[in-house]
C-alpha atoms as a PDB file:
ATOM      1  CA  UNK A   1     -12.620  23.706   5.691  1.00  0.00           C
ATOM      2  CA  UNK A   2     -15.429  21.016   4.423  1.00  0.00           C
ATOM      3  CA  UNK A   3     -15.314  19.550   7.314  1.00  0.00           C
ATOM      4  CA  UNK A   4     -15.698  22.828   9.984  1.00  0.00           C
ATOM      5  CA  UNK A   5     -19.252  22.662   8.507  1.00  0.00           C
ATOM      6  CA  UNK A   6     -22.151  21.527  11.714  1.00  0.00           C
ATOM      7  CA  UNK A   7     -24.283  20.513   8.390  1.00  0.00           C
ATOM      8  CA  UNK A   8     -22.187  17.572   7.863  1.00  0.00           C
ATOM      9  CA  UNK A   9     -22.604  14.281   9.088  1.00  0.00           C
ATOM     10  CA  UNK A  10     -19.766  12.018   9.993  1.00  0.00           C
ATOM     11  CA  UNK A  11     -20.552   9.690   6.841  1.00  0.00           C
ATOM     12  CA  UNK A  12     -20.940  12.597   4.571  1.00  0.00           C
ATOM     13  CA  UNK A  13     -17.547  13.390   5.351  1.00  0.00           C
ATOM     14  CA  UNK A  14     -16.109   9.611   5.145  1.00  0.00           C
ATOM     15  CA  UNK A  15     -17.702   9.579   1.484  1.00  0.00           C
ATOM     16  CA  UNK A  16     -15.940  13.314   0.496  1.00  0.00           C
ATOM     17  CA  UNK A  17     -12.842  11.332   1.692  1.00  0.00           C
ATOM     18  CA  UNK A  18     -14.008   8.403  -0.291  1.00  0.00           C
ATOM     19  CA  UNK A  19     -13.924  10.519  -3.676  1.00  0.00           C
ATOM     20  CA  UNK A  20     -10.932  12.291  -2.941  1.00  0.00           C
ATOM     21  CA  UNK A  21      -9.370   8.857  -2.478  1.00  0.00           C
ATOM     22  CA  UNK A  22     -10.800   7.738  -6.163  1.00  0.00           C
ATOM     23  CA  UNK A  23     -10.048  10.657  -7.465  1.00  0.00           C
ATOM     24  CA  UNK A  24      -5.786   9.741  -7.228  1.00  0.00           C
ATOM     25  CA  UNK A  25      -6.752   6.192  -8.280  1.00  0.00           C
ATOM     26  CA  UNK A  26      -7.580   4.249  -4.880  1.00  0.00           C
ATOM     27  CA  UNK A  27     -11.096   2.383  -5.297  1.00  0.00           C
ATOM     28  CA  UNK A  28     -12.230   2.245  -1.361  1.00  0.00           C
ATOM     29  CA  UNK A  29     -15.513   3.160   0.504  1.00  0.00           C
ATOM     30  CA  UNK A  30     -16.420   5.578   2.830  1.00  0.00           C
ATOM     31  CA  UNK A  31     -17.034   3.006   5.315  1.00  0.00           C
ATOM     32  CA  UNK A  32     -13.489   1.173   4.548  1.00  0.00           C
ATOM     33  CA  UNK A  33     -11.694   4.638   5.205  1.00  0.00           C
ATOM     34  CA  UNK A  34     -13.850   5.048   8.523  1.00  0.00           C
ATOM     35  CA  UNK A  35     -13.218   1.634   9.647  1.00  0.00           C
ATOM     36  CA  UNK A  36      -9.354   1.908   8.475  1.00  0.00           C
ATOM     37  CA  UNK A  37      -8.942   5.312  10.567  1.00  0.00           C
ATOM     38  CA  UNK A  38     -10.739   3.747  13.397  1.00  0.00           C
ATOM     39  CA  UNK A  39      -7.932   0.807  13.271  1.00  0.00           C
ATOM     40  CA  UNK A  40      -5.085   3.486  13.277  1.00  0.00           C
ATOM     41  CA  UNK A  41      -6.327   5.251  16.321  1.00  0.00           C
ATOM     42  CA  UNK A  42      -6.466   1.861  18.094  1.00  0.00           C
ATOM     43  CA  UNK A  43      -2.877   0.933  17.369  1.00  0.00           C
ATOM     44  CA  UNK A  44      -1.853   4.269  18.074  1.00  0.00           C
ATOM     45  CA  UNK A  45      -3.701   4.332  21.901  1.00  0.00           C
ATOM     46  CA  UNK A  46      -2.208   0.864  22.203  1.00  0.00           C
ATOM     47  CA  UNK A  47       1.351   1.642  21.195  1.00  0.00           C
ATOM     48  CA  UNK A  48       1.199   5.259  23.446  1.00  0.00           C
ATOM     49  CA  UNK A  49      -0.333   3.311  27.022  1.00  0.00           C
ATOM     50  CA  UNK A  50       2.534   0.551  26.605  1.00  0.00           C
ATOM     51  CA  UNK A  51       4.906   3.221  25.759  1.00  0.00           C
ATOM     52  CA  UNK A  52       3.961   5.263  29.034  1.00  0.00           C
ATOM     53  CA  UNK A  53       4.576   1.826  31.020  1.00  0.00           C
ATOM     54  CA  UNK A  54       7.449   1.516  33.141  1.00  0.00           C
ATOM     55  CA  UNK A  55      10.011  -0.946  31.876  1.00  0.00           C
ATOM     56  CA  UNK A  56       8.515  -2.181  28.856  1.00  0.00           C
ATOM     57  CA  UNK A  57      10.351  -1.825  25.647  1.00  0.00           C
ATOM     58  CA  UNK A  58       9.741   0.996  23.422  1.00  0.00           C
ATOM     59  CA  UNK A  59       7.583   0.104  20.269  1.00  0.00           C
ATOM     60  CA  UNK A  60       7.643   1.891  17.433  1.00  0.00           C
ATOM     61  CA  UNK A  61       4.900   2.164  14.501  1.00  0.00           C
ATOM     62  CA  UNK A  62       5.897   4.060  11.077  1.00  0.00           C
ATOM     63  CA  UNK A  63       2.424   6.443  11.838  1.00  0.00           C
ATOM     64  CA  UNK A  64       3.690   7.005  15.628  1.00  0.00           C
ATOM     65  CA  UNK A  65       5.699  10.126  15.747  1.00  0.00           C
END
């Protein structure tokens, strides 16, 4: 609902993650959870293109569904 908001900027909204994450006892930084979600989308593209590839082995990631 936060997030539907136009008035908030992408960082703004990596920080509001940032204290939710504090709040249940993880110290990281809005910046570490942008860069960490960045990483997962990147695995997931990779894992999806060589999954569409003919003949190549299925790989499987504990996020992929």
């Amino acid at each position: 609902k936060k997030f539907n908001s136009g008035k908030n900027t992408v960082k703004h909204c990596w920080e509001n993650v940032s204290k939710e994450m504090k709040k249940m006892g993880h110290d990281i930084s809005g910046k570490k959870c942008c860069i960490k979600f960045q990483a997962m989308k990147r695995t997931y593209k990779v894992i999806k293109d060589h999954n569409q590839q003919s003949g190549n082995n299925t790989r499987k990631w504990e996020y992929f569904e």
